[in-house]
Protein backbone atom coordinates (compact mmCIF):
# COMPACT_ATOMS: atom_id res chain seq x y z
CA UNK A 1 -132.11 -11.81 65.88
CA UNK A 2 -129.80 -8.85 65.95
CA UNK A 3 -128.66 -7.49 62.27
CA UNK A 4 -125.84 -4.93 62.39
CA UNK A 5 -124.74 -2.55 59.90
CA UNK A 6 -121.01 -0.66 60.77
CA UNK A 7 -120.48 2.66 59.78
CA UNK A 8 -116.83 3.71 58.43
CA UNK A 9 -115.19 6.43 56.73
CA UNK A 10 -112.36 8.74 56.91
CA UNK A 11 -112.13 11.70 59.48
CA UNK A 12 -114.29 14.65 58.44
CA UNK A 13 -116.38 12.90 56.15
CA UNK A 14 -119.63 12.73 58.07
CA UNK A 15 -119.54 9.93 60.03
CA UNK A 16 -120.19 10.57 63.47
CA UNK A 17 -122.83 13.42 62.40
CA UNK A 18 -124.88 10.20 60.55
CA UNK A 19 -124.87 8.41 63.51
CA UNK A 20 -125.38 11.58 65.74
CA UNK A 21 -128.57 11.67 63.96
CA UNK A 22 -129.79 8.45 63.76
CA UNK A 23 -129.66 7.54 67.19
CA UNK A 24 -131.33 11.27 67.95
CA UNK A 25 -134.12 10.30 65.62
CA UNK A 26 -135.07 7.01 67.19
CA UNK A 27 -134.64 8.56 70.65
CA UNK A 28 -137.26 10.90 69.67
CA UNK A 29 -139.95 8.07 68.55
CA UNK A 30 -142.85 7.12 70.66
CA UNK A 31 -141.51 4.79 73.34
CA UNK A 32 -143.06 1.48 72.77
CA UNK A 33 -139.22 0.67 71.21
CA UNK A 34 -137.02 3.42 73.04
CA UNK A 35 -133.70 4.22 71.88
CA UNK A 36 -131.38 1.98 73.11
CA UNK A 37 -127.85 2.56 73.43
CA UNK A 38 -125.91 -0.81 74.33
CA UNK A 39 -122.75 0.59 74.13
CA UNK A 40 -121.46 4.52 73.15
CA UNK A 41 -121.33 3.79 69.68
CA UNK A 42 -124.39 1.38 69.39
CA UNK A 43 -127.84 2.51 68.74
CA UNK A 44 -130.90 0.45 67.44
CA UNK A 45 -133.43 2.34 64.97
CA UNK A 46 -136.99 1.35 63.89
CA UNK A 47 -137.23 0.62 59.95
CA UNK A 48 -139.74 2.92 58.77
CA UNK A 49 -142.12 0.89 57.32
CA UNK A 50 -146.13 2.38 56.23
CA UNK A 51 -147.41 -0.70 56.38
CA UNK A 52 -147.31 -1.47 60.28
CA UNK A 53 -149.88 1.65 61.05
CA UNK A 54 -152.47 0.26 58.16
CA UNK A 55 -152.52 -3.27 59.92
CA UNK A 56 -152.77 -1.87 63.39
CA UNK A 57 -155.89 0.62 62.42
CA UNK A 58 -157.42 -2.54 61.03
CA UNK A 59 -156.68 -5.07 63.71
CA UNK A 60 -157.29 -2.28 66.56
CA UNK A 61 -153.84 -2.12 68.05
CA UNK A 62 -153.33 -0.21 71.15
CA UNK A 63 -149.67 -0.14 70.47
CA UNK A 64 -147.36 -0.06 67.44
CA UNK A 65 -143.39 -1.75 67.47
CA UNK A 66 -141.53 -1.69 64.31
CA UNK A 67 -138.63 -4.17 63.64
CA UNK A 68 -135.12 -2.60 64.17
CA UNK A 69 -131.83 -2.50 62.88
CA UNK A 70 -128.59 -2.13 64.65
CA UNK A 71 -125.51 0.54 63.83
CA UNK A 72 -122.53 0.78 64.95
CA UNK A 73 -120.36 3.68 64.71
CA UNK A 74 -116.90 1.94 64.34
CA UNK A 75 -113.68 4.01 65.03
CA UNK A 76 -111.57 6.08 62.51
CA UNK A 77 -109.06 4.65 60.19
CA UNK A 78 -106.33 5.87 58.52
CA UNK A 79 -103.74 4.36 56.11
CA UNK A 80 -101.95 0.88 57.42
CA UNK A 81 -104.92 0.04 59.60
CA UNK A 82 -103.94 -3.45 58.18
CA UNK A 83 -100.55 -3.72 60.24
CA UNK A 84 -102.34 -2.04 63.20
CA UNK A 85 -101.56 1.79 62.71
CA UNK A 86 -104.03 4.31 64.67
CA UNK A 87 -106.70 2.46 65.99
CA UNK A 88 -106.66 -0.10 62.61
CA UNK A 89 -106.89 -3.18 64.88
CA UNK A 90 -109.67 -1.90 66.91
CA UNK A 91 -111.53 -0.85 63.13
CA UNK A 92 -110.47 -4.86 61.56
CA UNK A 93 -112.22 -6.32 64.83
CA UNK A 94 -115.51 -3.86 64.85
CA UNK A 95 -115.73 -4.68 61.01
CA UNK A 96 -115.48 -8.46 61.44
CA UNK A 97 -118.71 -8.26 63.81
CA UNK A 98 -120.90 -6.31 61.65
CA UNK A 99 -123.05 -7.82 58.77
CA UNK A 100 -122.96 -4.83 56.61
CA UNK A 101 -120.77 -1.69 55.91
CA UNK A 102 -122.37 1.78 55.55
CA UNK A 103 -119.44 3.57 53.98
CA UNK A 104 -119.82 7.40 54.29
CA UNK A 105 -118.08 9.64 51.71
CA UNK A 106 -117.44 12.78 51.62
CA UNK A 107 -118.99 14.79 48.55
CA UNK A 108 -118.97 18.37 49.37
CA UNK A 109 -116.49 21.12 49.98
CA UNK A 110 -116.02 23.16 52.87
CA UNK A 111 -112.73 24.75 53.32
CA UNK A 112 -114.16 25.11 57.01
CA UNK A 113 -113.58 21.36 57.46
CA UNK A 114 -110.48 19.84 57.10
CA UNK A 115 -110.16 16.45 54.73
CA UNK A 116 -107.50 14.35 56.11
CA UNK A 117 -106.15 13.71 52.36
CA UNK A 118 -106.50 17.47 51.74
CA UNK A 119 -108.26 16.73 48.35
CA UNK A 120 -112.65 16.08 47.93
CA UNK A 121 -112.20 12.96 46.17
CA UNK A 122 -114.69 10.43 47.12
CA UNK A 123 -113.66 7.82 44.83
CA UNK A 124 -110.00 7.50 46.67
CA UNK A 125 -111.60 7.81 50.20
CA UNK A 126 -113.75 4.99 49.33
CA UNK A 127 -110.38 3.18 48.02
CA UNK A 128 -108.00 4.04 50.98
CA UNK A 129 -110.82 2.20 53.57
CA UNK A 130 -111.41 -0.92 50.75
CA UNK A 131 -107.51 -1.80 50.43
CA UNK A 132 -107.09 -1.87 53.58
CA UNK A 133 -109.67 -4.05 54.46
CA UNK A 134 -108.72 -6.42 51.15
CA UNK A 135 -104.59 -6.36 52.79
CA UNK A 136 -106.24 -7.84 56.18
CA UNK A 137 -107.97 -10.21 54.29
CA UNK A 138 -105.06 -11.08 51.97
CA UNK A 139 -102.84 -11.83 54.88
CA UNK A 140 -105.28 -14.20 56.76
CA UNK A 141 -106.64 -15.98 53.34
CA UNK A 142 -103.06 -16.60 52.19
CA UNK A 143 -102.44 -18.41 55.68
CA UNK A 144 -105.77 -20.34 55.59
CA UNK A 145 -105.39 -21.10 52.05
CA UNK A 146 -102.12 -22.55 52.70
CA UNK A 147 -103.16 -24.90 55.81
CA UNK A 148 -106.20 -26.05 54.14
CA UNK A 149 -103.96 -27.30 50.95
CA UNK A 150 -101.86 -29.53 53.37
CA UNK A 151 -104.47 -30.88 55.15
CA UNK A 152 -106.06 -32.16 52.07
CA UNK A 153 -103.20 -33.79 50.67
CA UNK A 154 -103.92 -36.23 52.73
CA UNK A 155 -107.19 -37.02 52.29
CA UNK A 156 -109.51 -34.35 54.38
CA UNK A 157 -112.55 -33.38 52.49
CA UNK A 158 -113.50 -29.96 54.10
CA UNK A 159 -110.44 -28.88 53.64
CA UNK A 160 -110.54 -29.36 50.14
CA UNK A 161 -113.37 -27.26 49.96
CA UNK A 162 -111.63 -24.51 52.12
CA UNK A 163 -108.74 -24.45 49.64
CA UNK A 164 -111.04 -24.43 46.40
CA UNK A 165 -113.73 -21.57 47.54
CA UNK A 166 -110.62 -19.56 49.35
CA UNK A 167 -108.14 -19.86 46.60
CA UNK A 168 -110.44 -17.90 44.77
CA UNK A 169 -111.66 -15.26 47.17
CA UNK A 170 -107.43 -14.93 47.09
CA UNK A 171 -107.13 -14.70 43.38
CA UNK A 172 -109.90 -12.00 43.21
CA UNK A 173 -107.85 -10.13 46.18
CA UNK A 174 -104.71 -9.97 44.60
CA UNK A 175 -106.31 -8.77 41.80
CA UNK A 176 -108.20 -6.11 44.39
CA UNK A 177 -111.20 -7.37 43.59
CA UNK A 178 -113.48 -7.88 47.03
CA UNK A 179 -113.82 -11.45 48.21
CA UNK A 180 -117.64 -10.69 47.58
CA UNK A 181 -117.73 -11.73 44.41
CA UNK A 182 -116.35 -15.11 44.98
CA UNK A 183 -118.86 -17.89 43.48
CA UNK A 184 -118.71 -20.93 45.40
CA UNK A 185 -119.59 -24.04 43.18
CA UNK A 186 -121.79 -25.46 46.11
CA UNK A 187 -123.54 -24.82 49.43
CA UNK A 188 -120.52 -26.31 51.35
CA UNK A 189 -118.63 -23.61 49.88
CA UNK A 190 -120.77 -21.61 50.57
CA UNK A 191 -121.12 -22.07 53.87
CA UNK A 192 -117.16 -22.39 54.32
CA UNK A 193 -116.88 -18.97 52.93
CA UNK A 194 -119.40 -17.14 54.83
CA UNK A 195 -117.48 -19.22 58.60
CA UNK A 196 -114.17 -17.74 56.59
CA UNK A 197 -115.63 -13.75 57.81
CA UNK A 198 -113.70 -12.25 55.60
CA UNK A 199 -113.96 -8.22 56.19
CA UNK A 200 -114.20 -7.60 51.87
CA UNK A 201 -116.81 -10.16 51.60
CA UNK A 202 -119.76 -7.85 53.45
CA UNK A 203 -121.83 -5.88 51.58
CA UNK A 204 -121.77 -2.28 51.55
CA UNK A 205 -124.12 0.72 51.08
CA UNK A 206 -122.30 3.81 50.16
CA UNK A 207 -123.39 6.92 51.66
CA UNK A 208 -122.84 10.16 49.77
CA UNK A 209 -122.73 13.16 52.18
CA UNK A 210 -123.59 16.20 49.87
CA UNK A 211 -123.64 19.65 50.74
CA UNK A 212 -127.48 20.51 51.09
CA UNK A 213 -128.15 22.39 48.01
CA UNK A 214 -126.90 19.12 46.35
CA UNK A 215 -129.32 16.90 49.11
CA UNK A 216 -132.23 15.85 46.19
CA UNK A 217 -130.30 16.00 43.36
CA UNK A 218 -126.85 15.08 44.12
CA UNK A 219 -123.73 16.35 42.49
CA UNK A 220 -120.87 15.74 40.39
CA UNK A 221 -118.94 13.70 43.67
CA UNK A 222 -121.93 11.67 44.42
CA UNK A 223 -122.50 10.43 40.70
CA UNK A 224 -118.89 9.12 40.55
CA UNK A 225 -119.78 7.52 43.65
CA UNK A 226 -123.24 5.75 42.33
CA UNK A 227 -121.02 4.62 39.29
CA UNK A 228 -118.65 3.04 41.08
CA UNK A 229 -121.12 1.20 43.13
CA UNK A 230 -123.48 0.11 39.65
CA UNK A 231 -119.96 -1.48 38.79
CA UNK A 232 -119.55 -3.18 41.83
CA UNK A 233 -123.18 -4.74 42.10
CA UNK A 234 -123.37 -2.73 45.29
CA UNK A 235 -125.53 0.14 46.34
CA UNK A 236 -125.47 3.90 47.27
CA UNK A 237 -127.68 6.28 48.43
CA UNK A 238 -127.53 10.13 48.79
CA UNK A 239 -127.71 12.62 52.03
CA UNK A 240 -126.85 15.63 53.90
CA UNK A 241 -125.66 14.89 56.77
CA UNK A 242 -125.96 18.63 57.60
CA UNK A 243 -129.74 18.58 56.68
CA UNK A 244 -130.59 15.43 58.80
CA UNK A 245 -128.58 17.16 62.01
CA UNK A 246 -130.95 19.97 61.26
CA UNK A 247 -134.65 17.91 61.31
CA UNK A 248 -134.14 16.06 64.41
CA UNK A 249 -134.56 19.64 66.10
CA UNK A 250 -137.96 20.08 64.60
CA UNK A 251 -140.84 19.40 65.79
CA UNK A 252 -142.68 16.10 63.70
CA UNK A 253 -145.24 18.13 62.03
CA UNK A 254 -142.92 21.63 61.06
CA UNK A 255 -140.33 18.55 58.76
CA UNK A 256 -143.13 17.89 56.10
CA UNK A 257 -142.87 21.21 54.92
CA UNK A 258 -138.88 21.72 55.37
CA UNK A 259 -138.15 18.80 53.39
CA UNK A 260 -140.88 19.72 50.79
CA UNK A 261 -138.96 23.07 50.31
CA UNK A 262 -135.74 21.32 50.13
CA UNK A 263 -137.38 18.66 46.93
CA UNK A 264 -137.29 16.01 49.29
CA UNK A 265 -140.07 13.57 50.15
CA UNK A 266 -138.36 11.73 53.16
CA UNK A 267 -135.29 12.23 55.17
CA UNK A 268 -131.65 10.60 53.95
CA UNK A 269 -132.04 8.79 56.80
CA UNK A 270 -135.20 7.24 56.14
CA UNK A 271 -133.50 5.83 53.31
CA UNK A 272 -129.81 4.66 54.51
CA UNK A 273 -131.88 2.52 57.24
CA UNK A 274 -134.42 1.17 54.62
CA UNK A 275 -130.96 0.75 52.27
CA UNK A 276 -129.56 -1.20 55.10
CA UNK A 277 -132.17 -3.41 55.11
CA UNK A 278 -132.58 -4.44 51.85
CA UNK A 279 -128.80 -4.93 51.53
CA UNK A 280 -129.13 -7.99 54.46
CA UNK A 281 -131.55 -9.07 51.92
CA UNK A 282 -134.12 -9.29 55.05
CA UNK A 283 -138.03 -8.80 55.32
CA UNK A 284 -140.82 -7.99 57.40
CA UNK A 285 -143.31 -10.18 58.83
CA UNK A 286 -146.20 -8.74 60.90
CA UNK A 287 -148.27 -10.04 64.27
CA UNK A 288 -151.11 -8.07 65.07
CA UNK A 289 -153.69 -8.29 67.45
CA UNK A 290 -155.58 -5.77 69.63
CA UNK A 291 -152.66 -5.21 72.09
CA UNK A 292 -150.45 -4.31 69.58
CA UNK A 293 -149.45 -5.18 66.30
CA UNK A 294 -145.43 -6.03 66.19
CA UNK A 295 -143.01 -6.21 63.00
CA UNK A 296 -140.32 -8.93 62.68
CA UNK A 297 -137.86 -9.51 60.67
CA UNK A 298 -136.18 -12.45 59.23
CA UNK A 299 -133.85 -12.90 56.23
CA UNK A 300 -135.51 -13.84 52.28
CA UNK A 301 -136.13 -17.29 52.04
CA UNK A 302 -136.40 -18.10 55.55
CA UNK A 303 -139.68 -20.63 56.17
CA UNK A 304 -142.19 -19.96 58.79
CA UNK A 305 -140.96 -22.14 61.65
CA UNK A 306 -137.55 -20.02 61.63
CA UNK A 307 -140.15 -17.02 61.20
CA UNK A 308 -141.88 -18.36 64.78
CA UNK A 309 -138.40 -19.03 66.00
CA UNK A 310 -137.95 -14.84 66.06
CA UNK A 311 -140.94 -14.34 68.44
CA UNK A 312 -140.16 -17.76 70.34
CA UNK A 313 -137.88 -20.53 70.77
CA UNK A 314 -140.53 -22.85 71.95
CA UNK A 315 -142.98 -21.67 68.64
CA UNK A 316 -140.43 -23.09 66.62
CA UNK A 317 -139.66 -25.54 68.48
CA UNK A 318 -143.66 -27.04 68.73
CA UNK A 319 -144.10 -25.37 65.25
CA UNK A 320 -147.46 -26.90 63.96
CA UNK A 321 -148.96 -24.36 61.22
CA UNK A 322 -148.86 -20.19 60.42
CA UNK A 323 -151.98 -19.03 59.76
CA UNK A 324 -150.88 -16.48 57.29
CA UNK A 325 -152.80 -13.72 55.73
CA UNK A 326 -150.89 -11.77 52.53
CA UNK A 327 -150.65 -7.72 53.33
CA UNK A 328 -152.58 -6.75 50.29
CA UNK A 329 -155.51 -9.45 51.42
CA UNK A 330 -155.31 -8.40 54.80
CA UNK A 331 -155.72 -4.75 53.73
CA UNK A 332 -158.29 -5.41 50.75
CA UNK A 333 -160.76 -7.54 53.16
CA UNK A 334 -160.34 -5.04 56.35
CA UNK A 335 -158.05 -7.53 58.58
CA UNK A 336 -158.38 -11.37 59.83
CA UNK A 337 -162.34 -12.21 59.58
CA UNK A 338 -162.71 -10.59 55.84
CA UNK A 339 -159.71 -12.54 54.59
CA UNK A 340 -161.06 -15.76 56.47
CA UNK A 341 -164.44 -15.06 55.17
CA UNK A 342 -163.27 -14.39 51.44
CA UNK A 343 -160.81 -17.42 51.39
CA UNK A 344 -157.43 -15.33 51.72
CA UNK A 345 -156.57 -16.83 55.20
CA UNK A 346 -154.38 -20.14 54.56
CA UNK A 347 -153.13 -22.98 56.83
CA UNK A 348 -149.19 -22.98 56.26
CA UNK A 349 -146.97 -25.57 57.21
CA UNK A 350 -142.95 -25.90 57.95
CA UNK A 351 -141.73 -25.57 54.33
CA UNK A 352 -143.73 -22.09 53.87
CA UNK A 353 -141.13 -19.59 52.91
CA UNK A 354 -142.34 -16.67 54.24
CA UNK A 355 -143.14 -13.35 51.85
CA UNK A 356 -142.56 -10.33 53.10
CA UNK A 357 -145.62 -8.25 54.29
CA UNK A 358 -147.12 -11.63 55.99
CA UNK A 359 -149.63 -10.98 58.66
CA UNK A 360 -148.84 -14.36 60.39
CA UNK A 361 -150.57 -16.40 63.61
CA UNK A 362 -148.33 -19.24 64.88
CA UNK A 363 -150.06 -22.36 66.41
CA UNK A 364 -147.80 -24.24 68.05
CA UNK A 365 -147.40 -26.96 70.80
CA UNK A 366 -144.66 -27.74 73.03
């Protein structure tokens, strides 16, 4: 189950040095879950999660393997990527495939670095990328809208729907509103908007880039920025790009101390990949055993045969029961016999929604 977040922004803002230094950091990780780069501008990174090393000292794990998360570094836009200027139909297609948007904005000045607008305003950059994205998705609602109207004149159901929970992701657009705050009245709707793909209906983490004096504390730029995204229900997270180029050339134990100096207790990065995360509204599950102990992910809600589904197609498939163990159980009662032995260990069945932090067995028959 591959989740992908892309990440945009105008030239100069920090963009490729974010991704420069994510894939460098999960290149340097121990290589149970090498960095793999699918494509040039692909890169998976672990989630850093605590958790994963207190189950495997427990359970006696020889090996470690967090879950991962997928970025893509999606090409440059500039104004009228809409009707296809620079590379805008390359950017519309790279958007439609992603789950997420990571929007990087620029929140320091350098007269050393060019901006493309020749003005530090992050609230407009984060406006020239958003209306061209809600034009794209103008143009193909209005034409969608329009079919789906005819068609149920005479008498097709779905396309009623279509019209009803699309006429008002268009409303909010011509309003330039994002078609993510559409509220479809059912779960057909629902599930007719998210088929629809519309580019303004993703959600988006906002990435302030600050100069790195501003890198704990933020600045004047980045708070306009974590309005902005308060207003919009979306969220927003603070870096320096130029600090997180500079720790993946230290060695692991000398960045403790750097970022201590600095008033930081993790790296940006740490955080725009845990941001990412949350934002696909997804959690971990855990296996563990004395080869290894393995995090999973799936998305909130999901129930524990779609859970064994991620490990296996035939454990969902034969699904019979999850013998599931909460984290804080599995840590209080020092792994699977002390939970079994104090009652914590329970026999789940298919309509067990899974909480995240789950150290889960699957029995299963096929």
């Amino acid at each position: 189950m591959g989740f992908k977040c892309g990440i945009v922004g105008l030239p100069n803002v920090g963009k490729s040095t974010l991704f420069n230094a994510l894939t460098e950091t999960q290149a340097a990780q121990a290589a149970n879950y090498p960095f793999c780069t699918i494509e040039p501008n692909v890169g998976k990174v672990a989630v850093p999660d605590p958790r994963i090393t207190q189950i495997a000292a427990i359970a006696g794990s020889a090996n470690t393997i967090e879950t991962q998360l997928e970025f893509v570094d999606i090409a440059g836009l500039v104004r009228g990527a809409s009707k296809g200027e620079g590379l805008g139909n390359q950017f519309l297609a790279n958007i439609r495939e992603v789950d997420a948007i990571v929007h990087v904005l620029r929140c320091f000045e350098d007269d050393d670095i060019q901006h493309v607008e020749n003005t530090i305003d992050p609230i407009a950059d984060a406006e020239t990328v958003e209306t061209e994205l809600l034009l794209a998705d103008m143009e193909s609602v209005e034409r969608r809208v329009e079919n789906a109207k005819r068609r149920a004149t005479g008498g097709d159901k779905e396309a009623k729907a279509v019209a009803s929970v699309l006429g008002q992701a268009l409303n909010l657009l011509k309003e330039g509103k994002p078609a993510r705050l559409t509220e479809p009245k059912d779960e057909e709707e629902a599930r007719l908007f998210r088929e629809a793909q519309l580019l303004t209906a993703k959600p988006v983490l906002y990435v302030c880039n600050v100069d790195e004096g501003s890198a704990a504390t933020g600045n004047a730029f980045s708070a306009r920025v974590m309005e902005k995204a308060a207003a919009e229900g979306a969220e927003a997270v603070i870096i320096s790009a130029a600090i997180e180029a500079e720790i993946i050339t230290m060695a692991p134990e000398d960045r403790p101390e750097f970022l201590a100096d600095l008033g930081l207790e993790e790296t940006g990065l740490a955080r725009v990949i845990r941001a990412g995360y949350q934002l696909l509204h997804l959690i971990t599950f855990f296996t563990a055993g004395p080869k290894e102990t393995r995090a999973w992910t799936v998305t909130r809600g999901s129930h524990a045969p779609q859970a064994a589904g991620v490990i296996h197609s035939d454990f969902e498939r034969g699904f019979i029961r999850a013998e599931t163990i909460g984290f804080d159980d599995f840590i209080a009662h020092n792994g699977e016999t002390g939970a079994r032995d104090a009652g914590k260990l329970r026999q789940e069945g298919k309509d067990y929604v899974v909480a995240d932090g789950d150290v889960m067995l699957f029995k299963f028959n096929v």
